[in-house]
PDB file of N, CA and C in Angstrom:
ATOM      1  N   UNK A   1      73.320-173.379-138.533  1.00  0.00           N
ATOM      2  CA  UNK A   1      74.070-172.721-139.582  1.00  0.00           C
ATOM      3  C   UNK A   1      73.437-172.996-140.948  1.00  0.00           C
ATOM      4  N   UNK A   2      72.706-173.878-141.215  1.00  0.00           N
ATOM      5  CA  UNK A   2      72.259-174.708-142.749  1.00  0.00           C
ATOM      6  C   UNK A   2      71.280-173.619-143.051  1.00  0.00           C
ATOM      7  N   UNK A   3      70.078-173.746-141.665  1.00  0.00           N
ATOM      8  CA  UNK A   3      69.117-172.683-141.443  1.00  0.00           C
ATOM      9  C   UNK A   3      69.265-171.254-142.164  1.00  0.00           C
ATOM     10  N   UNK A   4      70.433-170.514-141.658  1.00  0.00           N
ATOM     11  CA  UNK A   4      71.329-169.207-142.059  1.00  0.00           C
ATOM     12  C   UNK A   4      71.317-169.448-143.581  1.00  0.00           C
ATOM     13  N   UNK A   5      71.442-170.556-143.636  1.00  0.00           N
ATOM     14  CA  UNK A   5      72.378-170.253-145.239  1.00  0.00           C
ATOM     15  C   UNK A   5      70.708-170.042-146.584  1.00  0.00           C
ATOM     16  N   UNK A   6      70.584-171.022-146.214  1.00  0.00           N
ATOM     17  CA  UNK A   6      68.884-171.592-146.746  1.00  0.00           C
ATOM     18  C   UNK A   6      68.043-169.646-146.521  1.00  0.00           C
ATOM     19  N   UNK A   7      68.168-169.768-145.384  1.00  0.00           N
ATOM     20  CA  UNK A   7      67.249-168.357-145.163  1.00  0.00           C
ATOM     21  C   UNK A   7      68.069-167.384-146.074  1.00  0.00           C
ATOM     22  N   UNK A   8      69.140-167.272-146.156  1.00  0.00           N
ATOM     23  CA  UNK A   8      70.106-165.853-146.793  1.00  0.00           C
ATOM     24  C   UNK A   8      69.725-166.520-148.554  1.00  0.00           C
ATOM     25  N   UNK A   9      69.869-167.483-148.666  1.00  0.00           N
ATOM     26  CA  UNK A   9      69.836-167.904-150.507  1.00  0.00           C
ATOM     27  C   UNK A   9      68.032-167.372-150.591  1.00  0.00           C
ATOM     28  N   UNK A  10      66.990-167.796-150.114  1.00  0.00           N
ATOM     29  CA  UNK A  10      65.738-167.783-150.578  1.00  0.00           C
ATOM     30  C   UNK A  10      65.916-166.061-150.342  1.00  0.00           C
ATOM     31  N   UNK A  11      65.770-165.351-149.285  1.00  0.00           N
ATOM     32  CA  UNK A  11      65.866-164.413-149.403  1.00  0.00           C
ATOM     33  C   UNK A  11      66.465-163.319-150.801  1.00  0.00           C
ATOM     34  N   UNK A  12      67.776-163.520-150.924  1.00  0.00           N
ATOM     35  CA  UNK A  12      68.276-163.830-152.078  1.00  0.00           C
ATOM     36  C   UNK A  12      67.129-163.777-153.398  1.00  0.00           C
ATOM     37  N   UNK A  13      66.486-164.973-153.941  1.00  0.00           N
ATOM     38  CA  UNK A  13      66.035-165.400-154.517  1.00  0.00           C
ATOM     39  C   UNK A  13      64.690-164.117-155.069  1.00  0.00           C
ATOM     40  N   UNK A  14      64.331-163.915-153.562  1.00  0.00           N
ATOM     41  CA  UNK A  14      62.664-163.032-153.439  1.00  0.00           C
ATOM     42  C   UNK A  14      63.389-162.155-153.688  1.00  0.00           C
ATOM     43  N   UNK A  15      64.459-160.971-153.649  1.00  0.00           N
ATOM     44  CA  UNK A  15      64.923-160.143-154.035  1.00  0.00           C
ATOM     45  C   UNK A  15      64.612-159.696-155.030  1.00  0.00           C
ATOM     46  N   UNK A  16      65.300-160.742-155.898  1.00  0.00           N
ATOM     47  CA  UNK A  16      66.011-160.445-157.450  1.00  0.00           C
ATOM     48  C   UNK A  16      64.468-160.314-158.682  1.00  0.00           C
ATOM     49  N   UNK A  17      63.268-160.647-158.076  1.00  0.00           N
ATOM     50  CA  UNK A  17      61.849-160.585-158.738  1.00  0.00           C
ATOM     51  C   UNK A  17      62.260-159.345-159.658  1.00  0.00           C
ATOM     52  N   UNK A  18      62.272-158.321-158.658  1.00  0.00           N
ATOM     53  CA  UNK A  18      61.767-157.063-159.379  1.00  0.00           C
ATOM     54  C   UNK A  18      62.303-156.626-160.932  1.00  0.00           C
ATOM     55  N   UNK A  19      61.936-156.051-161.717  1.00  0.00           N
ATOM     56  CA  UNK A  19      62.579-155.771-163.081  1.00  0.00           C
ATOM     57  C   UNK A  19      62.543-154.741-163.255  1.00  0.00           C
ATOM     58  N   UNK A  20      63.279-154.206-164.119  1.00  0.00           N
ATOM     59  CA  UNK A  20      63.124-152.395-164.401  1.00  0.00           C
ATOM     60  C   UNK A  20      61.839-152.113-165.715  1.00  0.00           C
ATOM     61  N   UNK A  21      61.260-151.389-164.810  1.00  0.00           N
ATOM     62  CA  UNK A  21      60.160-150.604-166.172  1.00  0.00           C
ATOM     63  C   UNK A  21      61.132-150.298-167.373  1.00  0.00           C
ATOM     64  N   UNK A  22      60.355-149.891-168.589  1.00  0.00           N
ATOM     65  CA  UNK A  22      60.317-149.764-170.014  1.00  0.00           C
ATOM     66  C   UNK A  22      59.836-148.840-170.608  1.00  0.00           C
ATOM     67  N   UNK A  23      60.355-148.030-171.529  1.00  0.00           N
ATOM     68  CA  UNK A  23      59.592-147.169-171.937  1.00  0.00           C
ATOM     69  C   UNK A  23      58.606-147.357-173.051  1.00  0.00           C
ATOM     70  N   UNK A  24      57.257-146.707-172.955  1.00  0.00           N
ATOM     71  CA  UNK A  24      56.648-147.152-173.443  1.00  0.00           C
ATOM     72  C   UNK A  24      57.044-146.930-175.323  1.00  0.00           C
ATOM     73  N   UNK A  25      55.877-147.467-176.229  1.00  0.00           N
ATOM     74  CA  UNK A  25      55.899-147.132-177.519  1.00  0.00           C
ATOM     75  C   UNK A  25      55.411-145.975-177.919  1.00  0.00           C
ATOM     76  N   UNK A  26      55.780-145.187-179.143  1.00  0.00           N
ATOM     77  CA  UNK A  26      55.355-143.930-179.256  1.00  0.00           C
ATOM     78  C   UNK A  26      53.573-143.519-179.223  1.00  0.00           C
ATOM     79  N   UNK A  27      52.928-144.929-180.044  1.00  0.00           N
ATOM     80  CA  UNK A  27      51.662-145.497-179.961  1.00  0.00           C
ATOM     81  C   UNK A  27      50.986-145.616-178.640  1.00  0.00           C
ATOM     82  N   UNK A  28      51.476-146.136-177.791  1.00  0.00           N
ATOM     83  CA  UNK A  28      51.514-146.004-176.494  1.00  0.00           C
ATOM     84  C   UNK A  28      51.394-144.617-175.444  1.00  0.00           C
ATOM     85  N   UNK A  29      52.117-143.899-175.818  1.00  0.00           N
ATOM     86  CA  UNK A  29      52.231-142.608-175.317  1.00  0.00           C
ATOM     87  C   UNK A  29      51.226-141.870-175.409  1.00  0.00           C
ATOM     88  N   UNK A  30      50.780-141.725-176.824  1.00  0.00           N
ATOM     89  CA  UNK A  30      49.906-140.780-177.360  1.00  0.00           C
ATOM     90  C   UNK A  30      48.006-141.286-176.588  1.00  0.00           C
ATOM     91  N   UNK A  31      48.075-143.338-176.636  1.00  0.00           N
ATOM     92  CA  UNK A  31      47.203-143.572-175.924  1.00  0.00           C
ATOM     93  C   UNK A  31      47.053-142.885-173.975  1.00  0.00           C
ATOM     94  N   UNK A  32      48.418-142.926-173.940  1.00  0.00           N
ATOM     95  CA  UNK A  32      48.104-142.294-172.342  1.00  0.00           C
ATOM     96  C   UNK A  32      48.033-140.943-172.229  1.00  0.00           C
ATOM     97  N   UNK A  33      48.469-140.413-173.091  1.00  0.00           N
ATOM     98  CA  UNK A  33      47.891-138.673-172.770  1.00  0.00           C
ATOM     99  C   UNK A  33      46.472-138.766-173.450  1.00  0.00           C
ATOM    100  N   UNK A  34      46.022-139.296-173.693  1.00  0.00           N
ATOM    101  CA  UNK A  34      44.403-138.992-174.201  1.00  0.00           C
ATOM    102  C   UNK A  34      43.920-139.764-173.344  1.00  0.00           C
ATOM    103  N   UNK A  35      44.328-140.382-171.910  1.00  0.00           N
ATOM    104  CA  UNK A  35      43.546-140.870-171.126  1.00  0.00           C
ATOM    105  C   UNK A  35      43.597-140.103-170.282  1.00  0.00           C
ATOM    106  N   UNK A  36      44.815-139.811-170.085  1.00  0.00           N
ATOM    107  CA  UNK A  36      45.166-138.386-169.007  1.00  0.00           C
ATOM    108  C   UNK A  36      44.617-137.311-169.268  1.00  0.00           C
ATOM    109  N   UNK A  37      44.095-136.813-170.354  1.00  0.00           N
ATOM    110  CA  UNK A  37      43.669-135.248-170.856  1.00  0.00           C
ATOM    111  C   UNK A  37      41.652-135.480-170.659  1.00  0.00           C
ATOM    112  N   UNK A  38      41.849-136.774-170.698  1.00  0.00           N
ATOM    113  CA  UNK A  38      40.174-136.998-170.511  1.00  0.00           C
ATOM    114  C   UNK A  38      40.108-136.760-169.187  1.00  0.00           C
ATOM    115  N   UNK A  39      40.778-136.549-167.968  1.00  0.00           N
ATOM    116  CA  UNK A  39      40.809-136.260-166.128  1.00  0.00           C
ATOM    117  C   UNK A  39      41.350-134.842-166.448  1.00  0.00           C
ATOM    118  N   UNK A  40      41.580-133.886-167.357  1.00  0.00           N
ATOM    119  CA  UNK A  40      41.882-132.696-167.593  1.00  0.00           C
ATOM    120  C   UNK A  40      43.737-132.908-166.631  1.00  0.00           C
ATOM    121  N   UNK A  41      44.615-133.618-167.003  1.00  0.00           N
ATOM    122  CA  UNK A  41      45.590-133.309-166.822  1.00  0.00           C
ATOM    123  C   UNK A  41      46.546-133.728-167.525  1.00  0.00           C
ATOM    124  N   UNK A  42      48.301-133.095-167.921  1.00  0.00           N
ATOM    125  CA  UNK A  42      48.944-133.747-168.771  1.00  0.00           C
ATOM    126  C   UNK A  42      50.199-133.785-168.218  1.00  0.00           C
ATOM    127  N   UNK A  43      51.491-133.688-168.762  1.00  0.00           N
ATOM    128  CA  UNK A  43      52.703-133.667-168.370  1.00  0.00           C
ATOM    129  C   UNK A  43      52.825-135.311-168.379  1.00  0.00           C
ATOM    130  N   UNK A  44      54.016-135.744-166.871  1.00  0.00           N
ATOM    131  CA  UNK A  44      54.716-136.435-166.695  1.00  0.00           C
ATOM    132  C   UNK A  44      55.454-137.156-167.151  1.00  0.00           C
ATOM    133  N   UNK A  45      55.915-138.562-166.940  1.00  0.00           N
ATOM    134  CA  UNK A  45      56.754-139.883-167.588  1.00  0.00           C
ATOM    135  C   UNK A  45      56.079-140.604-167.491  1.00  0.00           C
ATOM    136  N   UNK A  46      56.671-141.873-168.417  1.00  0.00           N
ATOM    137  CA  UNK A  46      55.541-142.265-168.860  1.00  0.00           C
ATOM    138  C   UNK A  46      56.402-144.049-168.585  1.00  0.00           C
ATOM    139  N   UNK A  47      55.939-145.080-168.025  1.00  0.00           N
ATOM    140  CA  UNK A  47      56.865-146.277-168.260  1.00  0.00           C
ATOM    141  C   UNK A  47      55.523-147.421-168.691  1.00  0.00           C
ATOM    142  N   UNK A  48      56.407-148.187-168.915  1.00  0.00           N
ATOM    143  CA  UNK A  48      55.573-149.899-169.065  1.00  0.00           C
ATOM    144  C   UNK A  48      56.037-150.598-168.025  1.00  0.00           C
ATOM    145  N   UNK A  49      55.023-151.781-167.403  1.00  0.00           N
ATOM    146  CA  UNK A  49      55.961-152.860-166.417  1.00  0.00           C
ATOM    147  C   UNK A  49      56.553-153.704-167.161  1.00  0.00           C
ATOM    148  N   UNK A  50      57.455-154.326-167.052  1.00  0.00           N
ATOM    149  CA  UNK A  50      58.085-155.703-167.710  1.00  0.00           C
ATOM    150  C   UNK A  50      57.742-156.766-167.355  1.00  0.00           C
ATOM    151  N   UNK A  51      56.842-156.919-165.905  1.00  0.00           N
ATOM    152  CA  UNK A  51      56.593-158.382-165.767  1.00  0.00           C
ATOM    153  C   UNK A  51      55.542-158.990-167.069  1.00  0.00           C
ATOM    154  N   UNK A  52      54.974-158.524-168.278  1.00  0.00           N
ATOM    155  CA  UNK A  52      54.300-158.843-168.859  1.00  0.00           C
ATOM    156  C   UNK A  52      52.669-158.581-168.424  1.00  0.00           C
ATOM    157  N   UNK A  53      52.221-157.835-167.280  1.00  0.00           N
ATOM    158  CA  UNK A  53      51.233-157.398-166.846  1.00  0.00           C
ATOM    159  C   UNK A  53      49.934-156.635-168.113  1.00  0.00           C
ATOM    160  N   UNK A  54      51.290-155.538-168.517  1.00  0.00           N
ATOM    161  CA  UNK A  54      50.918-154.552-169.325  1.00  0.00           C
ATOM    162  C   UNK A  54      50.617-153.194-168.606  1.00  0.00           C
ATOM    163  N   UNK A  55      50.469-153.632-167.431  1.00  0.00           N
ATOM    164  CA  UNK A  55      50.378-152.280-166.716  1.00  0.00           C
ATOM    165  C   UNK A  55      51.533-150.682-167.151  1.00  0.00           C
ATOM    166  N   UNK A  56      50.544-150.071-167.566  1.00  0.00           N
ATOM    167  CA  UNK A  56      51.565-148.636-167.921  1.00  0.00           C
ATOM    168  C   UNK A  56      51.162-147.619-166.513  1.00  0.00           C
ATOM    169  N   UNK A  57      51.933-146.973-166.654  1.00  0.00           N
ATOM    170  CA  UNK A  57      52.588-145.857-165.365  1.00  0.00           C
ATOM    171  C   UNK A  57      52.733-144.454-165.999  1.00  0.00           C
ATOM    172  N   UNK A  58      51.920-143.612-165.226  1.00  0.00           N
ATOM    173  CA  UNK A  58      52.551-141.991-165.714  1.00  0.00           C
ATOM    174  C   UNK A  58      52.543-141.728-164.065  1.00  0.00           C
ATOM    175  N   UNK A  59      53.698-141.136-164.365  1.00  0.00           N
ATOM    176  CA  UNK A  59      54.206-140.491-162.713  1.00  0.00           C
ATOM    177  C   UNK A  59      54.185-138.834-162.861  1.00  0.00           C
ATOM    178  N   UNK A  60      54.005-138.191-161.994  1.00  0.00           N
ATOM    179  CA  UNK A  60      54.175-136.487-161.810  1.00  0.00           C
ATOM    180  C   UNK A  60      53.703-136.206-162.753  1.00  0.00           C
ATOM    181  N   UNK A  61      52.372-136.314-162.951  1.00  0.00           N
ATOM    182  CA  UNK A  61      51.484-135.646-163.865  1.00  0.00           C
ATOM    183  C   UNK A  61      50.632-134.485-162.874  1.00  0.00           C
ATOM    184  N   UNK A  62      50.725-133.507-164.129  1.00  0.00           N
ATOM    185  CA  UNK A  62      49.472-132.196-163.291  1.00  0.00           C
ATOM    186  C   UNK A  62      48.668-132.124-164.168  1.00  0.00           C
ATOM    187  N   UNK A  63      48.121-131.638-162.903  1.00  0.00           N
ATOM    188  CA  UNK A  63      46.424-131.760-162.322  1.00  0.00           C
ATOM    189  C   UNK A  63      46.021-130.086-162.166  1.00  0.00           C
ATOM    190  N   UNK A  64      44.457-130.179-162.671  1.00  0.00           N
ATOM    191  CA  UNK A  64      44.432-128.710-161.460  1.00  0.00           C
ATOM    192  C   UNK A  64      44.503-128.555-160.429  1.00  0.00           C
ATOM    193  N   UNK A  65      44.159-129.313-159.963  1.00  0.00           N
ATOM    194  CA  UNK A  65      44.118-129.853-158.088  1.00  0.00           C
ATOM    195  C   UNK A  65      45.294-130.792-157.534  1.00  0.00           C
ATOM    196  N   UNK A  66      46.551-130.260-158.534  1.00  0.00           N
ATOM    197  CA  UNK A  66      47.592-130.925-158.032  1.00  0.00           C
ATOM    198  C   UNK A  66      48.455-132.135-158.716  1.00  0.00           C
ATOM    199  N   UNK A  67      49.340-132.482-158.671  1.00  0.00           N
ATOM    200  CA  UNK A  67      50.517-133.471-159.084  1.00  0.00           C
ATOM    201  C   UNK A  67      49.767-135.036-158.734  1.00  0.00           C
ATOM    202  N   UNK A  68      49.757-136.180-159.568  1.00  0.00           N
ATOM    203  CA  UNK A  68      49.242-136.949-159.527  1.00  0.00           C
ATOM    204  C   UNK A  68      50.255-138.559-160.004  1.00  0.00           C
ATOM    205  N   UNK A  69      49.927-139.683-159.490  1.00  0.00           N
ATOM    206  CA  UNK A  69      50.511-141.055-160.626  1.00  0.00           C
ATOM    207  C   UNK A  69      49.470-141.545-160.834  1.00  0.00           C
ATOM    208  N   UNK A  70      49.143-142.068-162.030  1.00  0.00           N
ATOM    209  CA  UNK A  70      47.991-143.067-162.942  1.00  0.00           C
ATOM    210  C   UNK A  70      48.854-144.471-163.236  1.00  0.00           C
ATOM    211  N   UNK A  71      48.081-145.155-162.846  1.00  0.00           N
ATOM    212  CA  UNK A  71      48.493-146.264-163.609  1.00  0.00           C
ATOM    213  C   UNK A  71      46.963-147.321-164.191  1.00  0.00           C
ATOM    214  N   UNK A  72      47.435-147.209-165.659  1.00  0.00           N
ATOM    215  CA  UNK A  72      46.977-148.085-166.679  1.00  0.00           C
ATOM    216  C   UNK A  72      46.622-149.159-167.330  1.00  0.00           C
ATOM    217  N   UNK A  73      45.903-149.735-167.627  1.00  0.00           N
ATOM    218  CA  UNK A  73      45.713-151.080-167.622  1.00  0.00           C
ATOM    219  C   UNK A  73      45.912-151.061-169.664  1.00  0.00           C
ATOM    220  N   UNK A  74      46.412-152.186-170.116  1.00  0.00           N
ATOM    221  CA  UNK A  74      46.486-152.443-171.336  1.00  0.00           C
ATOM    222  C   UNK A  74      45.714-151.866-172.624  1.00  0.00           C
ATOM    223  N   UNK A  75      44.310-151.842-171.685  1.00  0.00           N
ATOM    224  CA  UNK A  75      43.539-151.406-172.703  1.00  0.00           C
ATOM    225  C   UNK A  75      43.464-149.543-172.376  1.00  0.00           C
ATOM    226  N   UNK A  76      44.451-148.726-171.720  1.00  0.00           N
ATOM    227  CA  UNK A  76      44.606-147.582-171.308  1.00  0.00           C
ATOM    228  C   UNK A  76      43.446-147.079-170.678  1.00  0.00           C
ATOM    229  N   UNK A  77      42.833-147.840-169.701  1.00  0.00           N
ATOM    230  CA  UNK A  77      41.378-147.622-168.782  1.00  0.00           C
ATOM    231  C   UNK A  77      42.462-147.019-167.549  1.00  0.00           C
ATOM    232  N   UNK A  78      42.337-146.198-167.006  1.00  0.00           N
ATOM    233  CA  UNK A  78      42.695-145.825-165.648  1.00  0.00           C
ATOM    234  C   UNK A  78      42.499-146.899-163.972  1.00  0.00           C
ATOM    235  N   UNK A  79      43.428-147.473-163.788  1.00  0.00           N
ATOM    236  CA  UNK A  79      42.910-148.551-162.843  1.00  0.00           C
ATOM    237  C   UNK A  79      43.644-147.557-161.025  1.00  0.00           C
ATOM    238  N   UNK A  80      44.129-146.872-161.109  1.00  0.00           N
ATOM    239  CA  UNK A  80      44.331-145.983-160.271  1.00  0.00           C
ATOM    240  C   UNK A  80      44.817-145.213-160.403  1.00  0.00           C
ATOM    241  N   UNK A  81      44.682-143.824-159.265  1.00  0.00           N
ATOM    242  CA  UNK A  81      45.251-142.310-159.292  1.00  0.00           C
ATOM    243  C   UNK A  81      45.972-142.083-158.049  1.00  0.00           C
ATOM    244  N   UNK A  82      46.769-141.934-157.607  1.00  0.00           N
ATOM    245  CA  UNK A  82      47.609-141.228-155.980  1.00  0.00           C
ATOM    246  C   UNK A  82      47.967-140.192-156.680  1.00  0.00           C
ATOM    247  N   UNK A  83      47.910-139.331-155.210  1.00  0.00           N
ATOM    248  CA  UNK A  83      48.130-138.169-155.412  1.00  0.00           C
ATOM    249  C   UNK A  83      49.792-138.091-154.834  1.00  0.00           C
ATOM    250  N   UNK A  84      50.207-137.364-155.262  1.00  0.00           N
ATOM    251  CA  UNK A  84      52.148-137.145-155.176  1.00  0.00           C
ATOM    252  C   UNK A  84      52.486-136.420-153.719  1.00  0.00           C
TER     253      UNK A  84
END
């Protein structure tokens, strides 16, 4: 039973990590569509992570070749693309 309890609290614990994204700064924004328009695509939303990473996020961005997510590294370098 101790086992149960111990396993349900840590569990618990690993849960609660995650944080809610942020929206970015207006400064910010304008840096990710000029990273995005340099891959010839624009649109989407736009977030920050909160773990302090810096990692920024544009989700459902188009493409000519289709709907895309970028995500950003601090210095707004493109560190990956999936396609939607």
């Amino acid at each position: 039973m101790k086992q149960i309890i111990t396993i349900v609290f840590v569990s618990m614990l690993c849960g609660t990590g995650a944080r809610a994204d942020a929206k970015p700064t207006d400064a910010e924004v304008t840096k990710i569509k000029e990273a995005l328009a340099a891959f010839g695509c624009e649109g989407g939303t736009y977030e920050k992570e909160t773990e302090g990473s810096g990692v920024l996020e544009a989700d459902d961005v188009k493409c000519k070749s289709g709907q895309y997510d970028f995500r950003l590294d601090r210095d707004f370098k493109v560190l990956a693309i999936t396609r939607d």
